[in-house]
PDB file of N, CA and C in Angstrom:
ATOM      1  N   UNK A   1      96.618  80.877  95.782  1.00  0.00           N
ATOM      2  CA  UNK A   1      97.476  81.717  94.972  1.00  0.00           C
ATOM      3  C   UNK A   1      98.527  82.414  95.831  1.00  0.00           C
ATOM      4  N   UNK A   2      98.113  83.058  97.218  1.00  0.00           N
ATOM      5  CA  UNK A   2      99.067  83.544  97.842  1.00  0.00           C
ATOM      6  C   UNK A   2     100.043  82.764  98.442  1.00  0.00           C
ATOM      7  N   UNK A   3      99.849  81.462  98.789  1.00  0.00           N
ATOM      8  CA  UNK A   3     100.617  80.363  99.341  1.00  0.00           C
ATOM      9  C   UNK A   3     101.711  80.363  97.948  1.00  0.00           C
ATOM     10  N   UNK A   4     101.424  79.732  96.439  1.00  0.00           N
ATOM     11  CA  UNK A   4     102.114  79.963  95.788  1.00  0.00           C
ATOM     12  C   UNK A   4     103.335  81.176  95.765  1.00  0.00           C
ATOM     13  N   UNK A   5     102.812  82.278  96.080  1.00  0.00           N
ATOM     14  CA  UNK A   5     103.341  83.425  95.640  1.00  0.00           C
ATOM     15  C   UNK A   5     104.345  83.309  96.797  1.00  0.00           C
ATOM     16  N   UNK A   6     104.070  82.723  98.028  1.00  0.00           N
ATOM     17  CA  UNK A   6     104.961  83.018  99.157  1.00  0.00           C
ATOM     18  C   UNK A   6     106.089  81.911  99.652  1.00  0.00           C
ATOM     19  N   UNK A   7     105.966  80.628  98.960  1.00  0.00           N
ATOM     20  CA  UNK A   7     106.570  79.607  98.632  1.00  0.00           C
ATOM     21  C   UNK A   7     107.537  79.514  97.518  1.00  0.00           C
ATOM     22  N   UNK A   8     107.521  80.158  96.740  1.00  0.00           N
ATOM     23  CA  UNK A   8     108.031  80.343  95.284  1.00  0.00           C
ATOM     24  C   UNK A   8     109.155  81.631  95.730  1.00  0.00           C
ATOM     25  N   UNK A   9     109.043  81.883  96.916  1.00  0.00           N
ATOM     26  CA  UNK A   9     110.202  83.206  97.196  1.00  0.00           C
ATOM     27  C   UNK A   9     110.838  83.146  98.314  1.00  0.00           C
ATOM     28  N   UNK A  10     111.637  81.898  98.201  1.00  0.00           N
ATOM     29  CA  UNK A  10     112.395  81.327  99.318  1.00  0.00           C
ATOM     30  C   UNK A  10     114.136  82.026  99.947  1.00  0.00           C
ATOM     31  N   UNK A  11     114.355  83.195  99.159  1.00  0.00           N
ATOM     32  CA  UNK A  11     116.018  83.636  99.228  1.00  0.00           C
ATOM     33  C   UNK A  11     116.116  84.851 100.741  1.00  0.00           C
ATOM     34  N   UNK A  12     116.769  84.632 101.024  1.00  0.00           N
ATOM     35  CA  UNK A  12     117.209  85.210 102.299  1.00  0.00           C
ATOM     36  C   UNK A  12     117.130  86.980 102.837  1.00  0.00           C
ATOM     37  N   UNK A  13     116.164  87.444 102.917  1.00  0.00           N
ATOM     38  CA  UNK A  13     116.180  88.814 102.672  1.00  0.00           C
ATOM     39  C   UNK A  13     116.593  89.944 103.797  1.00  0.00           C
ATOM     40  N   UNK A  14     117.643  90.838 104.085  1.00  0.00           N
ATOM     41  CA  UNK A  14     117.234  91.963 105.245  1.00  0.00           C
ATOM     42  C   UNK A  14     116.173  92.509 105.716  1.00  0.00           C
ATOM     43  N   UNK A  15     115.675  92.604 106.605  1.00  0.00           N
ATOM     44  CA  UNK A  15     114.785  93.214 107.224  1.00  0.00           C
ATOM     45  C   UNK A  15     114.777  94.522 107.935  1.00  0.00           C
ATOM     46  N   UNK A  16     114.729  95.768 107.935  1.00  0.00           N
ATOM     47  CA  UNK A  16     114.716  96.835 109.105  1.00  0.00           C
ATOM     48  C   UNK A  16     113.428  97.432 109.168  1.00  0.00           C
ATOM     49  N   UNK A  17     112.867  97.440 110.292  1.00  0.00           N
ATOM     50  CA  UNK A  17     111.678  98.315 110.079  1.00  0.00           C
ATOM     51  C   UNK A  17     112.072  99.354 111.830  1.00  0.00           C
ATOM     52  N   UNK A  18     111.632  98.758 112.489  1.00  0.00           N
ATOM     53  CA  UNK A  18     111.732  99.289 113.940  1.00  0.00           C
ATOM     54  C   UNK A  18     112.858  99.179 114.733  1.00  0.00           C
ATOM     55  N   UNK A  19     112.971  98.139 114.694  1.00  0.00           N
ATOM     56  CA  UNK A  19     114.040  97.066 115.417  1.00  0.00           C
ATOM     57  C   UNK A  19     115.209  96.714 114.454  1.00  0.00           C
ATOM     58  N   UNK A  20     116.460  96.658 114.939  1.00  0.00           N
ATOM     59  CA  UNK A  20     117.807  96.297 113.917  1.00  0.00           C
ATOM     60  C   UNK A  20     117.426  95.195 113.149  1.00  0.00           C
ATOM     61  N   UNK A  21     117.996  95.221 112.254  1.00  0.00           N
ATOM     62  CA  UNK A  21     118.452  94.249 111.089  1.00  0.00           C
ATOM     63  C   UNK A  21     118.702  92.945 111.198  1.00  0.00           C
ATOM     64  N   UNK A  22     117.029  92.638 110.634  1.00  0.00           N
ATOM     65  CA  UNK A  22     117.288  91.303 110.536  1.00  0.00           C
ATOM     66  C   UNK A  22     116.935  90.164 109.233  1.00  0.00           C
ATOM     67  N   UNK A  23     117.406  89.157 109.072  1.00  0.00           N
ATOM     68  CA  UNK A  23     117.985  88.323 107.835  1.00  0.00           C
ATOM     69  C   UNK A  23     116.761  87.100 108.378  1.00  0.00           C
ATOM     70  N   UNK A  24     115.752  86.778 107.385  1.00  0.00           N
ATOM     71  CA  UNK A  24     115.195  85.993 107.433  1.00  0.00           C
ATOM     72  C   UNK A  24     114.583  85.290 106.024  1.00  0.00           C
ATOM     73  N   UNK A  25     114.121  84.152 106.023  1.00  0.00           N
ATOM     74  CA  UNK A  25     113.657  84.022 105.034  1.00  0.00           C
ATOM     75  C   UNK A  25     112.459  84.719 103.640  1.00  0.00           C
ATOM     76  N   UNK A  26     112.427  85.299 102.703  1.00  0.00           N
ATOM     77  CA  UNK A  26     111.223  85.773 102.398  1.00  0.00           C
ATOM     78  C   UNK A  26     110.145  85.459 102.285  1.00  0.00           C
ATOM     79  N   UNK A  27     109.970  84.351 102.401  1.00  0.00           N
ATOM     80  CA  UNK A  27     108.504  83.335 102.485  1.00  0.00           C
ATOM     81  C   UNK A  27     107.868  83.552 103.683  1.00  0.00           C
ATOM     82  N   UNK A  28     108.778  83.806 104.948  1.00  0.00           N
ATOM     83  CA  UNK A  28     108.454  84.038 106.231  1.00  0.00           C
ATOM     84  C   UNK A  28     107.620  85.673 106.218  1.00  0.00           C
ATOM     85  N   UNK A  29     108.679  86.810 105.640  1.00  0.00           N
ATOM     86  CA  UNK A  29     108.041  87.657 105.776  1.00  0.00           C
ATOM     87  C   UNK A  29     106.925  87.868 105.188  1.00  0.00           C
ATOM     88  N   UNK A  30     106.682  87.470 104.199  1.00  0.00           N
ATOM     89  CA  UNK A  30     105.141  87.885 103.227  1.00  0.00           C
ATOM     90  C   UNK A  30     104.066  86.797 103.735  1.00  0.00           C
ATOM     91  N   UNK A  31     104.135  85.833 104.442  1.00  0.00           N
ATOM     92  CA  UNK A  31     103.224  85.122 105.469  1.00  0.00           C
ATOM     93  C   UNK A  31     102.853  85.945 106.140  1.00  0.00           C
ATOM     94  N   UNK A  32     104.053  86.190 107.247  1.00  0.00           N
ATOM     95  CA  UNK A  32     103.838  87.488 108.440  1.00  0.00           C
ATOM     96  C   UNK A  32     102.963  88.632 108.269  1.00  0.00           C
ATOM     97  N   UNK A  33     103.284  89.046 106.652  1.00  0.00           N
ATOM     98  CA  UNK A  33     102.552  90.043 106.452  1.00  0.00           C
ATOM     99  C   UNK A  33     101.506  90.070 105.904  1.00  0.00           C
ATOM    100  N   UNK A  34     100.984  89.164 105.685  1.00  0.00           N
ATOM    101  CA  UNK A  34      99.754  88.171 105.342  1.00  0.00           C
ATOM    102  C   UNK A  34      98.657  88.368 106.129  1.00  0.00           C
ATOM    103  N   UNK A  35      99.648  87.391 107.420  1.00  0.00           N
ATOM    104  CA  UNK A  35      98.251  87.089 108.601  1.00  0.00           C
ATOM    105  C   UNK A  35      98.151  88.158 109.323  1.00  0.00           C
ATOM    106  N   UNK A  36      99.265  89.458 109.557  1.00  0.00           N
ATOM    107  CA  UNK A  36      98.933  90.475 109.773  1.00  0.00           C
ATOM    108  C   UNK A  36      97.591  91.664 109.093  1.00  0.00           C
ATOM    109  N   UNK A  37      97.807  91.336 107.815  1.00  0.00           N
ATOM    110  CA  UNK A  37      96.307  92.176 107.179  1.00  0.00           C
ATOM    111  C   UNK A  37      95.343  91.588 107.483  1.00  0.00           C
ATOM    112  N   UNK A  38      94.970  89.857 107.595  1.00  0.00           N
ATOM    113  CA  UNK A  38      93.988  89.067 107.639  1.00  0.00           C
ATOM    114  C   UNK A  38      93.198  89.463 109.043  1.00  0.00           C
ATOM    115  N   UNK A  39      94.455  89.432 109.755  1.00  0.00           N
ATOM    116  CA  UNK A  39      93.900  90.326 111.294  1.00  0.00           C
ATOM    117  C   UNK A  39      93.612  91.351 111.169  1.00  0.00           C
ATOM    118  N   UNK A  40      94.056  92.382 111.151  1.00  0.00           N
ATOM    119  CA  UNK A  40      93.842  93.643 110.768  1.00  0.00           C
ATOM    120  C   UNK A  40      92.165  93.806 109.964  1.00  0.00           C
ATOM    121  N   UNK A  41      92.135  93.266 109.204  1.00  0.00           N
ATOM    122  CA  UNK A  41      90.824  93.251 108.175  1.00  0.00           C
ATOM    123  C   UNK A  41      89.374  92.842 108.988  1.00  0.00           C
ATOM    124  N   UNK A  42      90.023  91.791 109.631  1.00  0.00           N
ATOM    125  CA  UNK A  42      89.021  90.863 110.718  1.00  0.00           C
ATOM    126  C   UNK A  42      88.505  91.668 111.305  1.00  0.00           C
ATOM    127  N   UNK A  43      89.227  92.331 112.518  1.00  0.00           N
ATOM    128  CA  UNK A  43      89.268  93.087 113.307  1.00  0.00           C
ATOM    129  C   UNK A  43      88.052  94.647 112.912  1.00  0.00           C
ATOM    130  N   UNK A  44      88.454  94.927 111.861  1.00  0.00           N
ATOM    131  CA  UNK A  44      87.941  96.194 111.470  1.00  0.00           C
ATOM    132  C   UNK A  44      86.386  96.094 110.794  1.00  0.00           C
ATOM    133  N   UNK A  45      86.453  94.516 109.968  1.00  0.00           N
ATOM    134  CA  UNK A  45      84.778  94.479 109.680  1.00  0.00           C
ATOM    135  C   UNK A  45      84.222  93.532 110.747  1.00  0.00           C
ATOM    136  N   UNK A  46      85.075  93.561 111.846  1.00  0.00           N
ATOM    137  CA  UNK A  46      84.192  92.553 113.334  1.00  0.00           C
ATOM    138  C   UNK A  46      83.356  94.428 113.567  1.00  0.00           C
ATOM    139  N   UNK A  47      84.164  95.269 113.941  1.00  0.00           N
ATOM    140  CA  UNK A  47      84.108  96.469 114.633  1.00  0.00           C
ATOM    141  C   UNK A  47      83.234  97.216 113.763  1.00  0.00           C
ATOM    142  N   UNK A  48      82.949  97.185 112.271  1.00  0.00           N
ATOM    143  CA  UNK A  48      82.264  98.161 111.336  1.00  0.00           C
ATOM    144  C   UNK A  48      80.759  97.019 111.722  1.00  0.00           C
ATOM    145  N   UNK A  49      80.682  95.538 111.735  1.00  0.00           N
ATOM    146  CA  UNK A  49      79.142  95.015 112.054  1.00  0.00           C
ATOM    147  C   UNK A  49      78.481  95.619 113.178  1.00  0.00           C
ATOM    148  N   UNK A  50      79.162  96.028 114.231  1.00  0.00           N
ATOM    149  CA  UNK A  50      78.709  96.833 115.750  1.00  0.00           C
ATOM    150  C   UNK A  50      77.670  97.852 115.688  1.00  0.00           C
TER     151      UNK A  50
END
């Protein structure tokens, strides 16, 4: 479903967060921000089994 959702939103979007302005695809960013929670999540119930 999320592959759908992130494939289906292919138009060119600005970016600013930290770093200047940048123009990338939107499929790219909501991946990015994807495998970023997936890590994030990993990470935190690797560290809560301890």
């Amino acid at each position: 479903m999320t592959l759908v959702f992130i494939f289906e939103n292919t138009r060119e979007v600005r970016i600013r967060v930290l770093i200047p302005e940048v123009t990338m695809p939107l499929y790219l960013a909501l991946l990015a921000t994807a495998l970023l929670g997936a890590v994030c999540g990993y990470y935190l119930a690797a560290r809560r089994r301890r």
